[in-house]
ModelCIF file with pLDDT and N, C-alpha, C, O atoms, coordinates in Angstrom:
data_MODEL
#
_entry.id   MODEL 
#
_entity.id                         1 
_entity.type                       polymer 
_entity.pdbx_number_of_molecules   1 
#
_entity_poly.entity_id                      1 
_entity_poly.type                           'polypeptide(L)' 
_entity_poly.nstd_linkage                   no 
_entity_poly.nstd_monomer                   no 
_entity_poly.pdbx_seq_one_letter_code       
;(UNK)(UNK)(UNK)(UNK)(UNK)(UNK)(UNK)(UNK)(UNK)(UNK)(UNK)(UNK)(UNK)(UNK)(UNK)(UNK)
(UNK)(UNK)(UNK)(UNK)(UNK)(UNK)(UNK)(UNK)(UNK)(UNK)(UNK)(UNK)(UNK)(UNK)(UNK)(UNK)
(UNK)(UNK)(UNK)(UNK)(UNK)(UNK)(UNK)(UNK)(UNK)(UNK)(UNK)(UNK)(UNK)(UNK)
;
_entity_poly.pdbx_seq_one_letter_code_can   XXXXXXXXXXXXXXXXXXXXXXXXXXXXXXXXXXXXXXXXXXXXXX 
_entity_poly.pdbx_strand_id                 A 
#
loop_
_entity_poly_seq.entity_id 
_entity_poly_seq.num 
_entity_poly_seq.mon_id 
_entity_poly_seq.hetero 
1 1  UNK n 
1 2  UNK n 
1 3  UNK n 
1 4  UNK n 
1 5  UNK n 
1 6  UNK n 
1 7  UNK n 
1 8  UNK n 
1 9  UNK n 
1 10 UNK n 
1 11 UNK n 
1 12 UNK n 
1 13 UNK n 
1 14 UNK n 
1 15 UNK n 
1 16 UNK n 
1 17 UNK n 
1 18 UNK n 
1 19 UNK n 
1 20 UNK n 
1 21 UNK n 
1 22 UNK n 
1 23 UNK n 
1 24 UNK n 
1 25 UNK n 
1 26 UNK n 
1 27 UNK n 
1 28 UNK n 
1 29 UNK n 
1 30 UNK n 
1 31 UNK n 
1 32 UNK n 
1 33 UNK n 
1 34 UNK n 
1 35 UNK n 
1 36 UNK n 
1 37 UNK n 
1 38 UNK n 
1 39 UNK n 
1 40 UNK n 
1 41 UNK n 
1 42 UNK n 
1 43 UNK n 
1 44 UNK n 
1 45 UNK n 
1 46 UNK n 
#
_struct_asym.id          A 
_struct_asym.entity_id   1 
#
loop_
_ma_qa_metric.id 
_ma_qa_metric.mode 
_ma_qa_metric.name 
_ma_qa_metric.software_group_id 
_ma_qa_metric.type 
1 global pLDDT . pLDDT 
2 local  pLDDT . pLDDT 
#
_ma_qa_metric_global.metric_id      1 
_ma_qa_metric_global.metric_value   73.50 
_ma_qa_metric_global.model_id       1 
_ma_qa_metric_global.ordinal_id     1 
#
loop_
_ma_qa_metric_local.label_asym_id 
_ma_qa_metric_local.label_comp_id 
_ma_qa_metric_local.label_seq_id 
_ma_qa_metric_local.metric_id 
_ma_qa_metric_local.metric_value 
_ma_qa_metric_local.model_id 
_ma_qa_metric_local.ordinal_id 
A UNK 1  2 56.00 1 1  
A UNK 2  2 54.00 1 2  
A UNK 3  2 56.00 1 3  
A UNK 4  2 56.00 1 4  
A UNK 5  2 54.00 1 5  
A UNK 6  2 58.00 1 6  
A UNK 7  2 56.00 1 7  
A UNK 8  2 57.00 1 8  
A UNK 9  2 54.00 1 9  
A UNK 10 2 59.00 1 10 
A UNK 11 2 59.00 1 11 
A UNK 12 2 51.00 1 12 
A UNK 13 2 55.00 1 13 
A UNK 14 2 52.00 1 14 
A UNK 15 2 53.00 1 15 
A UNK 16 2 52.00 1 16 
A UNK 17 2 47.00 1 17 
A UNK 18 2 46.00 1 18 
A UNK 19 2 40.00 1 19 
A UNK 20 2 43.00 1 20 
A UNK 21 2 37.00 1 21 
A UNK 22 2 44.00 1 22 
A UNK 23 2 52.00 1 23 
A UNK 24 2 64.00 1 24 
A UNK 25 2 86.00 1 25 
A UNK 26 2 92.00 1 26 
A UNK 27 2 95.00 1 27 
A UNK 28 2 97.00 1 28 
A UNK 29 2 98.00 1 29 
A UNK 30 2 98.00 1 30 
A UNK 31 2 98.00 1 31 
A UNK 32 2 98.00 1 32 
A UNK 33 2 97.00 1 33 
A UNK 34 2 97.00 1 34 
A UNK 35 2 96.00 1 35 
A UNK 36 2 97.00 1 36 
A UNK 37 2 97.00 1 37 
A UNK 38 2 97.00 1 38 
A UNK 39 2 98.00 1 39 
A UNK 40 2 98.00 1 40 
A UNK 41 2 98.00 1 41 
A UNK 42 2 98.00 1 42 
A UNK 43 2 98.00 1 43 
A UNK 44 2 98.00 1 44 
A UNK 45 2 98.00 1 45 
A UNK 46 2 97.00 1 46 
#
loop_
_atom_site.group_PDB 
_atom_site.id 
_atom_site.type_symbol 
_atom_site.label_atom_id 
_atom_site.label_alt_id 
_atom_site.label_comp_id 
_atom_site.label_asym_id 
_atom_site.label_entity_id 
_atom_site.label_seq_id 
_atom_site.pdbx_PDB_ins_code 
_atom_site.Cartn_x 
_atom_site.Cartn_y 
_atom_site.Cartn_z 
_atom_site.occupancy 
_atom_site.B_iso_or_equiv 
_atom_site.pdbx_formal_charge 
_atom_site.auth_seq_id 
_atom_site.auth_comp_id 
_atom_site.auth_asym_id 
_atom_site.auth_atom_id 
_atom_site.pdbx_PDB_model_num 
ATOM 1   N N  . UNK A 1 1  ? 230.125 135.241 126.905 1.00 56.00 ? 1  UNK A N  1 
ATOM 2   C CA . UNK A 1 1  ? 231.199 135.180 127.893 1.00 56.00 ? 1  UNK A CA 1 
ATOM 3   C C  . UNK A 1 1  ? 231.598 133.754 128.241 1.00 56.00 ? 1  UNK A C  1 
ATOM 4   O O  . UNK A 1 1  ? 232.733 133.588 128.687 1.00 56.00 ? 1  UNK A O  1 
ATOM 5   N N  . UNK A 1 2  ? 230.939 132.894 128.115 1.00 54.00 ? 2  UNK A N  1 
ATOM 6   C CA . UNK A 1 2  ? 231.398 131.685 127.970 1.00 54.00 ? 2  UNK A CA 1 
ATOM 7   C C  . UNK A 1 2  ? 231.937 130.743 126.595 1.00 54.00 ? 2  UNK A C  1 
ATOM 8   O O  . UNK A 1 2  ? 231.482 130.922 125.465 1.00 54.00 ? 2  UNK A O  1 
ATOM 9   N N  . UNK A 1 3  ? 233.244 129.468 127.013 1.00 56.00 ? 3  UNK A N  1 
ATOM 10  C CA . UNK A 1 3  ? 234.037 129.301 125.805 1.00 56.00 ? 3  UNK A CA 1 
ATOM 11  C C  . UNK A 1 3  ? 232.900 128.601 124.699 1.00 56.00 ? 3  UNK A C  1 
ATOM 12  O O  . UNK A 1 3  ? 231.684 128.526 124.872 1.00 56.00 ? 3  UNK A O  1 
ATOM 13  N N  . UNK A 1 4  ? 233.488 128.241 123.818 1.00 56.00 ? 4  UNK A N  1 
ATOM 14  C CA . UNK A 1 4  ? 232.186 127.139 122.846 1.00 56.00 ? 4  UNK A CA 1 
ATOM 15  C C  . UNK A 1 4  ? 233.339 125.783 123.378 1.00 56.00 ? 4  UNK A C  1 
ATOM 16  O O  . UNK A 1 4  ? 234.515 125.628 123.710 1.00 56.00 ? 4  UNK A O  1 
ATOM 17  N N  . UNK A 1 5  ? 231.947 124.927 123.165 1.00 54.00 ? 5  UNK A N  1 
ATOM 18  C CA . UNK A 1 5  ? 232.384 123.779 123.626 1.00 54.00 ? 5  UNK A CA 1 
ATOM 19  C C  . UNK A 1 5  ? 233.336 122.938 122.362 1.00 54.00 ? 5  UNK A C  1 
ATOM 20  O O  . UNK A 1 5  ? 233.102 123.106 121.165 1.00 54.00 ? 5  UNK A O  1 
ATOM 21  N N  . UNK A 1 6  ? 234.198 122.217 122.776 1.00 58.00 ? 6  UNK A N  1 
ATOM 22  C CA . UNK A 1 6  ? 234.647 121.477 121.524 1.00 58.00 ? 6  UNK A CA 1 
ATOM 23  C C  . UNK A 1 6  ? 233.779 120.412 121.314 1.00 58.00 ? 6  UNK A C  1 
ATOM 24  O O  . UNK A 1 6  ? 233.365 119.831 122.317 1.00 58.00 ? 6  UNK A O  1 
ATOM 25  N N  . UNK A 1 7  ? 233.255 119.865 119.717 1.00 56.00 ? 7  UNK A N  1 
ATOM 26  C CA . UNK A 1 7  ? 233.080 118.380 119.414 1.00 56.00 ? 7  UNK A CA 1 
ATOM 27  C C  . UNK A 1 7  ? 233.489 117.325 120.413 1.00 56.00 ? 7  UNK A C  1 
ATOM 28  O O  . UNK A 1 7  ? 234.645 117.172 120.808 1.00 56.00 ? 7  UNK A O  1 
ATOM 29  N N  . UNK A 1 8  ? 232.439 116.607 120.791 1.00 57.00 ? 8  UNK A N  1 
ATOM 30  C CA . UNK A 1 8  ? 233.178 115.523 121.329 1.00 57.00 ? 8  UNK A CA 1 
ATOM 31  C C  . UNK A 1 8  ? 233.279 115.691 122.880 1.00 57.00 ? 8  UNK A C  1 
ATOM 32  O O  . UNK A 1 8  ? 233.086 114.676 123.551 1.00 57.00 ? 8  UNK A O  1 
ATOM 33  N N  . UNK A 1 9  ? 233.584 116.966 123.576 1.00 54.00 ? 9  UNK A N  1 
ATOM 34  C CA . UNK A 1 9  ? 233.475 116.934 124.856 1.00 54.00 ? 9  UNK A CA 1 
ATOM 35  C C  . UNK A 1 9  ? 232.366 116.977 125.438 1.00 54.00 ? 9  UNK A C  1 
ATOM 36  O O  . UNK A 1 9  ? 231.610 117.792 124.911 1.00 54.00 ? 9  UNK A O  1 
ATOM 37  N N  . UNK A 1 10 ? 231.794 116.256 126.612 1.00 59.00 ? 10 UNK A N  1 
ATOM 38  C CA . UNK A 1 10 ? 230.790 115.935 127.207 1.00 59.00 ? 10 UNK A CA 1 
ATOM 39  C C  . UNK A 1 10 ? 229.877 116.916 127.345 1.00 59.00 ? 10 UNK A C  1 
ATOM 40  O O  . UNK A 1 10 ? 228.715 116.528 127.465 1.00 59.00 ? 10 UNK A O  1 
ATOM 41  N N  . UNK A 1 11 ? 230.146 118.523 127.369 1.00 59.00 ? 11 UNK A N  1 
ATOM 42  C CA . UNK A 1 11 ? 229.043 119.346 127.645 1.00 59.00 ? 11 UNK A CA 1 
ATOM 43  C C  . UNK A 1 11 ? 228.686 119.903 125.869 1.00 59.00 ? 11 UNK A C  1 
ATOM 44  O O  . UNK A 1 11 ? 227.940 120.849 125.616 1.00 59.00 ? 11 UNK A O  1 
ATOM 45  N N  . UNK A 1 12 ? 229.359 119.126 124.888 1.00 51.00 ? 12 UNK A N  1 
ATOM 46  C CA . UNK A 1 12 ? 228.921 119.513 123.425 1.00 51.00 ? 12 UNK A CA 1 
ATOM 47  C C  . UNK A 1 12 ? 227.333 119.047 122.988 1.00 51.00 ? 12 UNK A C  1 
ATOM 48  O O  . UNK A 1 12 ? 226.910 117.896 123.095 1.00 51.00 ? 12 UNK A O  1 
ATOM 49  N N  . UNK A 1 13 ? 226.796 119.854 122.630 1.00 55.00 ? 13 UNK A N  1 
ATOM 50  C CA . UNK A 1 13 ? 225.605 119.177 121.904 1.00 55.00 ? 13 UNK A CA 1 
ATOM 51  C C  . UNK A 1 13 ? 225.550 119.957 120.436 1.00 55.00 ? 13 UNK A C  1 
ATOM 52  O O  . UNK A 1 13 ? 225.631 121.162 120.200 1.00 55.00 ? 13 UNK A O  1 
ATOM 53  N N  . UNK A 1 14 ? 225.428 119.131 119.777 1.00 52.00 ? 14 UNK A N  1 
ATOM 54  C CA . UNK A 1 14 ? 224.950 119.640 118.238 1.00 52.00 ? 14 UNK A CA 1 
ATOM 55  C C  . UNK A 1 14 ? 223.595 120.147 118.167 1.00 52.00 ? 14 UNK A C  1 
ATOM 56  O O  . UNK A 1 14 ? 222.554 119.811 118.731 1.00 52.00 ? 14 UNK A O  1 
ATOM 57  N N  . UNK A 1 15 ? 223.871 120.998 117.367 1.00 53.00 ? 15 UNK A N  1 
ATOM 58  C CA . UNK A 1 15 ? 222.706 122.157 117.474 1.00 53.00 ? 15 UNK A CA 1 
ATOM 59  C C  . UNK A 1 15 ? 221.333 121.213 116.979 1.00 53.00 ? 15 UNK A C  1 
ATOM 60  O O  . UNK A 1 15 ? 221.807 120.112 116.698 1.00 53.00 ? 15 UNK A O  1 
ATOM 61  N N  . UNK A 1 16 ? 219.974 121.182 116.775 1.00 52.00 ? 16 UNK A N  1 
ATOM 62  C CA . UNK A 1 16 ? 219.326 121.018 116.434 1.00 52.00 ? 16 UNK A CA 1 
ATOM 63  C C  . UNK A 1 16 ? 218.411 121.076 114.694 1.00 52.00 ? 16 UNK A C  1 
ATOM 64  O O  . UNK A 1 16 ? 218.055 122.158 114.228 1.00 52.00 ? 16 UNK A O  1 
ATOM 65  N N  . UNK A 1 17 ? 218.312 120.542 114.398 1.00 47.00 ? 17 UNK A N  1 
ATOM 66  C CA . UNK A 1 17 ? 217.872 120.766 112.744 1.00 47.00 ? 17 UNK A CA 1 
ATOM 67  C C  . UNK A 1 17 ? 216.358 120.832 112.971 1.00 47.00 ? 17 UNK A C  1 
ATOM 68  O O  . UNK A 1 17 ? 215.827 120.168 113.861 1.00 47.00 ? 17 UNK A O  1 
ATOM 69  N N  . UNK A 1 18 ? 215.745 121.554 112.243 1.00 46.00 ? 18 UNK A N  1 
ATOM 70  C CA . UNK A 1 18 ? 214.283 121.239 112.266 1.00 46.00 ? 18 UNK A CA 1 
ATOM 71  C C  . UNK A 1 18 ? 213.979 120.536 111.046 1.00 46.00 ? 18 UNK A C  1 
ATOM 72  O O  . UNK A 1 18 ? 214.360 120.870 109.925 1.00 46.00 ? 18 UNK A O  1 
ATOM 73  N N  . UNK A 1 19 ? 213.265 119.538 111.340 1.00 40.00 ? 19 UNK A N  1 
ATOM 74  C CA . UNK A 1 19 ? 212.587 117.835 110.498 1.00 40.00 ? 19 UNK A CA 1 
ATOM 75  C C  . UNK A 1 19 ? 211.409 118.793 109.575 1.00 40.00 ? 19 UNK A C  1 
ATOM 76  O O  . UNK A 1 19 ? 210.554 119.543 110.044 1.00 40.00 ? 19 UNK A O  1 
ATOM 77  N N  . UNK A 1 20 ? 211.576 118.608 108.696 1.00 43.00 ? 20 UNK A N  1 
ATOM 78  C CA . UNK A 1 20 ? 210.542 119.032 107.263 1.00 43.00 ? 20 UNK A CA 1 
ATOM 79  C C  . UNK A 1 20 ? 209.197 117.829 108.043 1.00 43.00 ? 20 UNK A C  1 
ATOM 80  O O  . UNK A 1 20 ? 209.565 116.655 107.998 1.00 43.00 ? 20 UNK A O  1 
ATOM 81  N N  . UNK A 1 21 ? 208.327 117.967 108.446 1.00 37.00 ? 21 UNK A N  1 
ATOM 82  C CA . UNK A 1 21 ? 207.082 116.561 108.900 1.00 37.00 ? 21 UNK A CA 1 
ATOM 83  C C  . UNK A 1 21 ? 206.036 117.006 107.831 1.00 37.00 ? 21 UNK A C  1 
ATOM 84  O O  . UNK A 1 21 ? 204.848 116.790 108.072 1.00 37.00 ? 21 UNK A O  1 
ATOM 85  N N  . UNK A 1 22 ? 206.481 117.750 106.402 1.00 44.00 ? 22 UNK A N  1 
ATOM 86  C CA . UNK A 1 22 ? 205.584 117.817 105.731 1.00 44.00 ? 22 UNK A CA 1 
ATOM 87  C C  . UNK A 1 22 ? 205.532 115.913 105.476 1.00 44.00 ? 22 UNK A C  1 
ATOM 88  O O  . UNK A 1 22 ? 206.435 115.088 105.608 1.00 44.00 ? 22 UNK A O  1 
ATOM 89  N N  . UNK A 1 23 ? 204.101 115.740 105.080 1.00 52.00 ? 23 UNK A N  1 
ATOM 90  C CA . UNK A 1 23 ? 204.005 114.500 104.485 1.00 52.00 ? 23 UNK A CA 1 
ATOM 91  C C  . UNK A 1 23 ? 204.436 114.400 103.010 1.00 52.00 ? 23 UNK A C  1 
ATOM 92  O O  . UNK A 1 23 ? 204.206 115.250 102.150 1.00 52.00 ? 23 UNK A O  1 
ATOM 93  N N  . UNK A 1 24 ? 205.256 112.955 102.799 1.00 64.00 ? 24 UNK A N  1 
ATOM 94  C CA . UNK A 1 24 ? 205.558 112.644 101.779 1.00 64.00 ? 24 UNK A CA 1 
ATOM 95  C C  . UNK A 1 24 ? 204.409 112.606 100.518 1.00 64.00 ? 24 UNK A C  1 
ATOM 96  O O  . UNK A 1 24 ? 203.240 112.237 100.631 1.00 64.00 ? 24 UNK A O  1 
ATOM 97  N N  . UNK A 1 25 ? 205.104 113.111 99.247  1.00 86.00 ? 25 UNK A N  1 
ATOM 98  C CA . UNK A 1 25 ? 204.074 113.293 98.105  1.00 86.00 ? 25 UNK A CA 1 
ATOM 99  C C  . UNK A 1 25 ? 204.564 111.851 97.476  1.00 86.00 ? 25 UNK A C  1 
ATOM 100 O O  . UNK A 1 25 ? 205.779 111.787 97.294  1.00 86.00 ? 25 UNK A O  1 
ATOM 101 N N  . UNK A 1 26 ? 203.798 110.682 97.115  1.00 92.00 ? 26 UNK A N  1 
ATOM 102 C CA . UNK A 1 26 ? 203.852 109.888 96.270  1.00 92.00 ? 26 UNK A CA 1 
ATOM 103 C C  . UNK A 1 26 ? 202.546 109.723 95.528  1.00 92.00 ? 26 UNK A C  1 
ATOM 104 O O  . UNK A 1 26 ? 201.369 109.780 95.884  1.00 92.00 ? 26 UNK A O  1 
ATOM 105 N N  . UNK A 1 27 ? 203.470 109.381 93.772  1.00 95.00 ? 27 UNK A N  1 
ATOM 106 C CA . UNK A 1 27 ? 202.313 109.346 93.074  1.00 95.00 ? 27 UNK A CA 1 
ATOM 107 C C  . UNK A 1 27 ? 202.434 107.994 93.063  1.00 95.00 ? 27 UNK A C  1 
ATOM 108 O O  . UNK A 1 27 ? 203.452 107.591 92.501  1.00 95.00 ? 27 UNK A O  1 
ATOM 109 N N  . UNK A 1 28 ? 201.613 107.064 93.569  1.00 97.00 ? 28 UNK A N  1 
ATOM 110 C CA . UNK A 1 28 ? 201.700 105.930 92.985  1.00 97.00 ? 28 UNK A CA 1 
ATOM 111 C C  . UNK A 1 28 ? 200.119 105.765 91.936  1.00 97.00 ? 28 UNK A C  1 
ATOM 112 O O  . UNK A 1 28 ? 199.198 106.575 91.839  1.00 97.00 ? 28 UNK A O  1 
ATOM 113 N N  . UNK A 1 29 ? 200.303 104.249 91.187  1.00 98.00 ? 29 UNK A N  1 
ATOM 114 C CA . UNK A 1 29 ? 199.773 103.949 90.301  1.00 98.00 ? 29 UNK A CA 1 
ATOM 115 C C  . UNK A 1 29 ? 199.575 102.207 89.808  1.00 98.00 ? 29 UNK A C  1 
ATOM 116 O O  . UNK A 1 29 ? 200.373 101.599 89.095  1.00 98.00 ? 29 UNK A O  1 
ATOM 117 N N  . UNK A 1 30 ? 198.458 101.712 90.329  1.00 98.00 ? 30 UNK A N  1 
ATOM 118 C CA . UNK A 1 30 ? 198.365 100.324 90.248  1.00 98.00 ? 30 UNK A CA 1 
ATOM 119 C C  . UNK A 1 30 ? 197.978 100.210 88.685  1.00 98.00 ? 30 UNK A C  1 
ATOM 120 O O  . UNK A 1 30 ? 197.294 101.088 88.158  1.00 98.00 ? 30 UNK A O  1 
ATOM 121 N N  . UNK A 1 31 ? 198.342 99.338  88.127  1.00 98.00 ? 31 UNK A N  1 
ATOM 122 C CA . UNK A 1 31 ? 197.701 98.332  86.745  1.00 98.00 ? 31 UNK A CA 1 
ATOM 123 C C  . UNK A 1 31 ? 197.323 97.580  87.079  1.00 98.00 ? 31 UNK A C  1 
ATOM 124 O O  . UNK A 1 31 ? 197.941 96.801  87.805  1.00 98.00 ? 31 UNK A O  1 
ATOM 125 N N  . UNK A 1 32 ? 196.206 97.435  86.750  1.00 98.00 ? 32 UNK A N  1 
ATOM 126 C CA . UNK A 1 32 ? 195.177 96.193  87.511  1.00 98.00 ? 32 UNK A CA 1 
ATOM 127 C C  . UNK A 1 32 ? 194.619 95.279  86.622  1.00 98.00 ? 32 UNK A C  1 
ATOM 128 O O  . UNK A 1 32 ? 195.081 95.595  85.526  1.00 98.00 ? 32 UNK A O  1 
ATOM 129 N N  . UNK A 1 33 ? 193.918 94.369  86.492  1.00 97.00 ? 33 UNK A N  1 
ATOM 130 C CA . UNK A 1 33 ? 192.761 93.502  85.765  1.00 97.00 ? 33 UNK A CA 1 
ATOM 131 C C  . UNK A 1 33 ? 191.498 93.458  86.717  1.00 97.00 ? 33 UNK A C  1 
ATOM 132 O O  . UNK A 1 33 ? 191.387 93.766  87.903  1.00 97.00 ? 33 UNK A O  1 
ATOM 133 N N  . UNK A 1 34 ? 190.572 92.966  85.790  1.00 97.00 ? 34 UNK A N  1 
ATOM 134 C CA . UNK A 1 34 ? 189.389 92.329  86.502  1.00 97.00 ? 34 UNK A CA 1 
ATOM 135 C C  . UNK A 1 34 ? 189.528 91.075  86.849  1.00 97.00 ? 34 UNK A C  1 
ATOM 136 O O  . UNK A 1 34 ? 190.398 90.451  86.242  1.00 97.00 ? 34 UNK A O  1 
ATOM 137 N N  . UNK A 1 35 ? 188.615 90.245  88.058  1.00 96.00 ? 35 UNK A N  1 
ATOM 138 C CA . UNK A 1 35 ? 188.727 89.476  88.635  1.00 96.00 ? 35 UNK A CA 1 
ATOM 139 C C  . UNK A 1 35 ? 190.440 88.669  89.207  1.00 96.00 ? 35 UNK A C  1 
ATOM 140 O O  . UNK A 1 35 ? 190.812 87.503  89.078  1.00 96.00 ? 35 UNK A O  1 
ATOM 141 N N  . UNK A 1 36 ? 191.128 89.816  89.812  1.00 97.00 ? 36 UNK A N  1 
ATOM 142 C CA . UNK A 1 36 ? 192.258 89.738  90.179  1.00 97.00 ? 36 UNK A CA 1 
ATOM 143 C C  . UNK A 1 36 ? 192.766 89.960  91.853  1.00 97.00 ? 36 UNK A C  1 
ATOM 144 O O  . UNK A 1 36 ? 193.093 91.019  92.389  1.00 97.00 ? 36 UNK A O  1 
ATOM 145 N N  . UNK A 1 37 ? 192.695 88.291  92.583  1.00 97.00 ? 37 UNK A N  1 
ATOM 146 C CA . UNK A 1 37 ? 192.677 89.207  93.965  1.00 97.00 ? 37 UNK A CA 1 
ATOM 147 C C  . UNK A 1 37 ? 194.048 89.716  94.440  1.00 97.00 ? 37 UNK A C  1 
ATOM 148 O O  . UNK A 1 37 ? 194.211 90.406  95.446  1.00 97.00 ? 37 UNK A O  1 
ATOM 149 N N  . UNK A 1 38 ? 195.032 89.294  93.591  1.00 97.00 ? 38 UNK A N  1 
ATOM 150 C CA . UNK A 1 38 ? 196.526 90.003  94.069  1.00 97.00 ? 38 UNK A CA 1 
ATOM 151 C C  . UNK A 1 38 ? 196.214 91.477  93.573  1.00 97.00 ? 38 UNK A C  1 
ATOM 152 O O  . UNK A 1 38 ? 196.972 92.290  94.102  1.00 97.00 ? 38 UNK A O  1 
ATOM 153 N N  . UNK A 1 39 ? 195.396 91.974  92.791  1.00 98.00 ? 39 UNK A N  1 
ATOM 154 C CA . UNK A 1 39 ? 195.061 93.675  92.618  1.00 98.00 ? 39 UNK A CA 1 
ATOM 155 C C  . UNK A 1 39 ? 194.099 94.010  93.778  1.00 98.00 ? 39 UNK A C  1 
ATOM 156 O O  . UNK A 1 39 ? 194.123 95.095  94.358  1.00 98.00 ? 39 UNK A O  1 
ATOM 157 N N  . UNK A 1 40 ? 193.314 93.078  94.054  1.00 98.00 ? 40 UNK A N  1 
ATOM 158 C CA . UNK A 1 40 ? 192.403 93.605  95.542  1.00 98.00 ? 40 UNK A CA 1 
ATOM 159 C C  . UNK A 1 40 ? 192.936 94.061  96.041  1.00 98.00 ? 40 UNK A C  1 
ATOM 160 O O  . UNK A 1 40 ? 193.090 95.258  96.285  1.00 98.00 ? 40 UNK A O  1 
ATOM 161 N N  . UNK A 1 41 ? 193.507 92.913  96.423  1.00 98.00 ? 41 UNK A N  1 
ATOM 162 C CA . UNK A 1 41 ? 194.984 92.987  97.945  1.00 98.00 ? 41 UNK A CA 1 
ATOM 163 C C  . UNK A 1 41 ? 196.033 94.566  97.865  1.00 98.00 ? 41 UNK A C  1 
ATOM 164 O O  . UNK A 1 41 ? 196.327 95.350  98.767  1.00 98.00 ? 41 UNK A O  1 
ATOM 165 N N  . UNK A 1 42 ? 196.240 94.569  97.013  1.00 98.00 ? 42 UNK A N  1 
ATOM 166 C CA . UNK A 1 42 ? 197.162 96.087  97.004  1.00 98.00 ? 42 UNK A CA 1 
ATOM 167 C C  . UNK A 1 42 ? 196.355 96.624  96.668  1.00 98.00 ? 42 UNK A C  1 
ATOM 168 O O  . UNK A 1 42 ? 196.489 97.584  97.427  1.00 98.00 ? 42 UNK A O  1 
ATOM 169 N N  . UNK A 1 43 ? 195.408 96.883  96.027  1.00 98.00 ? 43 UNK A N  1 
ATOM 170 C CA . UNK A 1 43 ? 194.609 98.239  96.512  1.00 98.00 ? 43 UNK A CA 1 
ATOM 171 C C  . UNK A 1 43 ? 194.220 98.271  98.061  1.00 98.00 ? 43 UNK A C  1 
ATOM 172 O O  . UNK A 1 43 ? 194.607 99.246  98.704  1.00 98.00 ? 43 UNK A O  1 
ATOM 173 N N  . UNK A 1 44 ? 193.701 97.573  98.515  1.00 98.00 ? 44 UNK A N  1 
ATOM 174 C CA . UNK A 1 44 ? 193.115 97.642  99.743  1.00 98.00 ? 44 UNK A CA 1 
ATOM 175 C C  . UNK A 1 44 ? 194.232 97.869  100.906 1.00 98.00 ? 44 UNK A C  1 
ATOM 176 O O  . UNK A 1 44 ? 193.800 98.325  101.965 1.00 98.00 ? 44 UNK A O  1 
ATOM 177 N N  . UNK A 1 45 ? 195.392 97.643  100.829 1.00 98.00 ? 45 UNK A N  1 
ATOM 178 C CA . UNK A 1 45 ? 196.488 97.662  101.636 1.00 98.00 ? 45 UNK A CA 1 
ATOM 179 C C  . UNK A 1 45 ? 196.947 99.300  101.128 1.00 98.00 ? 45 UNK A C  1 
ATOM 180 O O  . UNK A 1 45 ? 197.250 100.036 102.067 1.00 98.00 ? 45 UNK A O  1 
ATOM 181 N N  . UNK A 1 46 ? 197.011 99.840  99.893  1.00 97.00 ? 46 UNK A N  1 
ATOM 182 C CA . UNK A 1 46 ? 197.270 101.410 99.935  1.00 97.00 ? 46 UNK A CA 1 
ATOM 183 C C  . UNK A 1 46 ? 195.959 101.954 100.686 1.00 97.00 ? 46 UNK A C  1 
ATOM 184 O O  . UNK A 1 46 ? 195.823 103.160 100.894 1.00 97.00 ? 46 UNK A O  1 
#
């Protein structure tokens, strides 16, 4: 019984979406060497 609001007028709100908060899938994948501390460093920082 009440009108729909237009876009844009002050009592409009856009409806709501629900946010996917699955966590992101990444495959990552370092190439590394031995005795390498720029490979430490990014491993230890993932």
């Amino acid at each position: 019984d009440q009108p729909a609001q237009a876009i844009g007028s002050p009592a409009y709100t856009r409806p709501r979406r629900r946010l996917n908060l699955a966590p992101m899938t990444l495959k990552i994948t370092v190439y590394s060497k031995s005795a390498c501390p720029q490979c430490e460093s990014a491993k230890s920082l993932l």
